[in-house]
C-alpha atoms as a PDB file:
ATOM      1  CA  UNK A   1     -20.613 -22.300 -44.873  1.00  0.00           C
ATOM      2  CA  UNK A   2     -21.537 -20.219 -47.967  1.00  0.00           C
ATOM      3  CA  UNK A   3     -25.409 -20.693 -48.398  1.00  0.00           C
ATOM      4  CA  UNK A   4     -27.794 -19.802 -51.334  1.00  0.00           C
ATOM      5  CA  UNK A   5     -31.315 -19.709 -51.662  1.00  0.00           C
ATOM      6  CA  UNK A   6     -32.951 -20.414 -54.843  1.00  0.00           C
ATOM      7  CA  UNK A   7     -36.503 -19.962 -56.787  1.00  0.00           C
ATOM      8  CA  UNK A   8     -36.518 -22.877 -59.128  1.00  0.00           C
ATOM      9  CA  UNK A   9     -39.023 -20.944 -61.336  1.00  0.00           C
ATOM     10  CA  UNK A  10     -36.032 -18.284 -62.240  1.00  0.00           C
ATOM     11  CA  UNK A  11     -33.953 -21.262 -63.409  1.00  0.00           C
ATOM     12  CA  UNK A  12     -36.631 -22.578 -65.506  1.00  0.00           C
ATOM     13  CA  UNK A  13     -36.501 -19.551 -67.432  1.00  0.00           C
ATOM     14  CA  UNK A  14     -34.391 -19.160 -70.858  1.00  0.00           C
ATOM     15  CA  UNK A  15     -30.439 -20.371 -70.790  1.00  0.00           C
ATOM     16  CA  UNK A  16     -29.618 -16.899 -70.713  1.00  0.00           C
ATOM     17  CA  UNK A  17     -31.431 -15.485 -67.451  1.00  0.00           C
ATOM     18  CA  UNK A  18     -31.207 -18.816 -65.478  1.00  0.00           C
ATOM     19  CA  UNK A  19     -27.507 -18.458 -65.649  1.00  0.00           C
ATOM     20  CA  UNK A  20     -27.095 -14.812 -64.839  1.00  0.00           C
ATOM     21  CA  UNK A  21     -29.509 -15.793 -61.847  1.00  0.00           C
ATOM     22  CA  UNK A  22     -27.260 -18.451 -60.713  1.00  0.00           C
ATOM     23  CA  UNK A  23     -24.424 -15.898 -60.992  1.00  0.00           C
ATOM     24  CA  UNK A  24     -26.075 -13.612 -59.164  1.00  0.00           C
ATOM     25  CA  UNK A  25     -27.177 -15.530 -56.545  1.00  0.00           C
ATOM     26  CA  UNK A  26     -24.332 -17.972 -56.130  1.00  0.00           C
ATOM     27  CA  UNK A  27     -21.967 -15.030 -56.293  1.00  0.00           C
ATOM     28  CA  UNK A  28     -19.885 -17.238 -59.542  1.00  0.00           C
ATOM     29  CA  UNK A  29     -16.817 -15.726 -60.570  1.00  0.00           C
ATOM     30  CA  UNK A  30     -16.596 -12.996 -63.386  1.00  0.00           C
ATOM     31  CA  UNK A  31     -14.908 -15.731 -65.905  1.00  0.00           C
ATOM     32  CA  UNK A  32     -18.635 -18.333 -65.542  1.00  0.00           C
ATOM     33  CA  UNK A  33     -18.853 -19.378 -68.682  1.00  0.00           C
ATOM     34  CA  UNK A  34     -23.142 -19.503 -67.895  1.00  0.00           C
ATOM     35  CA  UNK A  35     -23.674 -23.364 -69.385  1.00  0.00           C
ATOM     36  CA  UNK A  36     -24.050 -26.461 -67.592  1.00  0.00           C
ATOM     37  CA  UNK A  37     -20.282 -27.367 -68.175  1.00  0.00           C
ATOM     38  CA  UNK A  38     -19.162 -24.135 -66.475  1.00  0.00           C
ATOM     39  CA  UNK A  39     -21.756 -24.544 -63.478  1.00  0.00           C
ATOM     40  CA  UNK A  40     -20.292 -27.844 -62.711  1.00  0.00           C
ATOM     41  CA  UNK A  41     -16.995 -26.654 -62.631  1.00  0.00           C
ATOM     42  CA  UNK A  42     -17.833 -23.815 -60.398  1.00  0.00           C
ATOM     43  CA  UNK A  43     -19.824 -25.896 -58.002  1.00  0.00           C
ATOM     44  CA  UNK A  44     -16.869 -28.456 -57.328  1.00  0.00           C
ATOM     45  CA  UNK A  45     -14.813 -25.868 -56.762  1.00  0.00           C
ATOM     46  CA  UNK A  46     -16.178 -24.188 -53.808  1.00  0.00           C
ATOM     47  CA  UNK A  47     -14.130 -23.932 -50.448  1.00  0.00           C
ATOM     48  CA  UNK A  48     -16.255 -25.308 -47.434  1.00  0.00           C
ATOM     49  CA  UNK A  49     -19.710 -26.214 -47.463  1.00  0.00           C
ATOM     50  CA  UNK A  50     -22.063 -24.533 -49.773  1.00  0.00           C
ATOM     51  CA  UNK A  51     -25.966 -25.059 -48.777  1.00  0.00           C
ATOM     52  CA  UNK A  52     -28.634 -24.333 -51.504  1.00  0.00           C
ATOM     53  CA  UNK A  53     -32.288 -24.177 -50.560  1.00  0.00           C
ATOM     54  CA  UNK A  54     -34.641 -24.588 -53.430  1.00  0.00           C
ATOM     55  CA  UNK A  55     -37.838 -22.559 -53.406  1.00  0.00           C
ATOM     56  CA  UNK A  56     -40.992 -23.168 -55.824  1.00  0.00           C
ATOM     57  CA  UNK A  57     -39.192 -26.716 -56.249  1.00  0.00           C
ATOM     58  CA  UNK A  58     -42.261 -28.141 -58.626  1.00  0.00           C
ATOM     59  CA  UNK A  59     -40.382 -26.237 -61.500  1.00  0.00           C
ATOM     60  CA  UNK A  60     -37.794 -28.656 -61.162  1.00  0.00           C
ATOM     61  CA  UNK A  61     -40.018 -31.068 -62.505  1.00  0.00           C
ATOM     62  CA  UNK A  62     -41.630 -28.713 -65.797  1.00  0.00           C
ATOM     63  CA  UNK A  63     -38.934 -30.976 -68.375  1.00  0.00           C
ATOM     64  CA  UNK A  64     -37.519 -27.249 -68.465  1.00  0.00           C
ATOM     65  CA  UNK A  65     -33.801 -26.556 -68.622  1.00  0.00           C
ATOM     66  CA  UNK A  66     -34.268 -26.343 -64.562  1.00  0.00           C
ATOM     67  CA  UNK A  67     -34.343 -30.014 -64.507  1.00  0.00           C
ATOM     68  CA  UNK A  68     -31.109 -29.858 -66.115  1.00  0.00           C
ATOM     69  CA  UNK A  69     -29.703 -27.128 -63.729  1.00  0.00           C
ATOM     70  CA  UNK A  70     -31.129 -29.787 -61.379  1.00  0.00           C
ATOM     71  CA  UNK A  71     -29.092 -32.412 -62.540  1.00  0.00           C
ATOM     72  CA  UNK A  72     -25.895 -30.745 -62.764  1.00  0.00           C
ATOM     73  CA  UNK A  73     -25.975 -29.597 -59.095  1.00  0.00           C
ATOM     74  CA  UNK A  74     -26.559 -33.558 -58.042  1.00  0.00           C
ATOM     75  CA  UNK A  75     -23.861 -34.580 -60.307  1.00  0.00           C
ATOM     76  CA  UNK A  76     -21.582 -32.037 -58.595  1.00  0.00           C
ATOM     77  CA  UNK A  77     -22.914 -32.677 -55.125  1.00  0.00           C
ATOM     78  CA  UNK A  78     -22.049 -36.691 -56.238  1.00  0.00           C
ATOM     79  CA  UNK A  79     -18.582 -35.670 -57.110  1.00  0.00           C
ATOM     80  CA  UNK A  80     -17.783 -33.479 -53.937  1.00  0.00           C
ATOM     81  CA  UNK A  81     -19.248 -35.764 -51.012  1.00  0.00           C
ATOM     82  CA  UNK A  82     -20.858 -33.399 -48.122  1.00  0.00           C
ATOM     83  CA  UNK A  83     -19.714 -30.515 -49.450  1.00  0.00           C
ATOM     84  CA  UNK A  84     -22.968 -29.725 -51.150  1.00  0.00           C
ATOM     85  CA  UNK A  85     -26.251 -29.896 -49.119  1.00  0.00           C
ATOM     86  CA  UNK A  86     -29.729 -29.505 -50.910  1.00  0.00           C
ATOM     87  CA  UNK A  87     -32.848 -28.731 -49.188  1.00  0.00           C
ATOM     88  CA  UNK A  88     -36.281 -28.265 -50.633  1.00  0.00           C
ATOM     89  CA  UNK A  89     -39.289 -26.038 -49.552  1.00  0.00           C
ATOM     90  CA  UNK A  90     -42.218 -28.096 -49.139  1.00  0.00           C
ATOM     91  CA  UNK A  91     -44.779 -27.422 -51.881  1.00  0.00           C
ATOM     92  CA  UNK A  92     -48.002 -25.391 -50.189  1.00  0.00           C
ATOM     93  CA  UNK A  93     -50.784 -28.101 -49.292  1.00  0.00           C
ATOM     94  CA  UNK A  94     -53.204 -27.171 -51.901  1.00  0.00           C
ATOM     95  CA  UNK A  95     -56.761 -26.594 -50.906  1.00  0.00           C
ATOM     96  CA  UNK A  96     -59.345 -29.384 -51.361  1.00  0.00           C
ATOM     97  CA  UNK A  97     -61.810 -28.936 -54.048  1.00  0.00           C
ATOM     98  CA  UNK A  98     -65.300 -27.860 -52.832  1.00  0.00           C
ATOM     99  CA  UNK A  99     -67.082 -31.002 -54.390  1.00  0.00           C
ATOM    100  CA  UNK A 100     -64.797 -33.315 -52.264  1.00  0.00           C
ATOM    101  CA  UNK A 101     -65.771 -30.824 -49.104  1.00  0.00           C
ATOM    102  CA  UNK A 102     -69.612 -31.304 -49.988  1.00  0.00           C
ATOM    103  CA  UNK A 103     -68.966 -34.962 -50.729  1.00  0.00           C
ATOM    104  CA  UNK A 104     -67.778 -35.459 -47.080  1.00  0.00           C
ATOM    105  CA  UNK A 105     -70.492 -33.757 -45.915  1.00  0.00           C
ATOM    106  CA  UNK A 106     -73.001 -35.872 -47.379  1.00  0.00           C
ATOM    107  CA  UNK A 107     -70.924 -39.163 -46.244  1.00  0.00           C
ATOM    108  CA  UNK A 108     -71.442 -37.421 -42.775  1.00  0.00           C
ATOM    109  CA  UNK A 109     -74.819 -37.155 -42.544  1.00  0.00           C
ATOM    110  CA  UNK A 110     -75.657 -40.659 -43.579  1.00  0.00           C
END
């Protein structure tokens, strides 16, 4: 099983650098073309399993061309059965704001 992690917020950067990144990290063949056309192509083409974990996954939803990327790898997961497997990092919990902390407080002490 060949398996890849990825920061989403590297593929929501220009056409260019995205697709060296996913090059790079997906270890695509010298002859990538680096568009959405040629990622497809190299993604249902893999031998085995290949098993991408996205990191920094809320760049996947900017409307950047990472939703795209995105898109293609479901449409070539789609095409290939099992083959692919996705899995997301769960976004950090994000700290509560200090007026809802001093708002519970309050409904405390009543």
């Amino acid at each position: 099983m060949k398996k890849a992690i990825l920061d989403c917020t590297r593929l929501a950067q220009s056409h260019e650098q995205a697709h060296a990144y996913l090059k790079e990290m997906l270890d695509l063949p010298a002859y990538y073309g680096a568009n959405l056309d040629a990622l497809y192509d190299c993604l249902t083409a893999v031998d085995g399993t290949l098993e991408i974990l996205f990191e920094n996954s809320r760049a996947l939803l900017s409307g950047s061309y990472a939703d795209r990327i995105a898109d293609t790898f479901c449409q070539a997961a789609a095409e290939v059965g099992g083959h692919i497997i996705f899995a997301y990092e769960a976004p950090p919990a994000e700290a509560p704001d200090a007026e809802e902390d001093l708002s519970e407080q309050e409904r405390n002490r009543k």
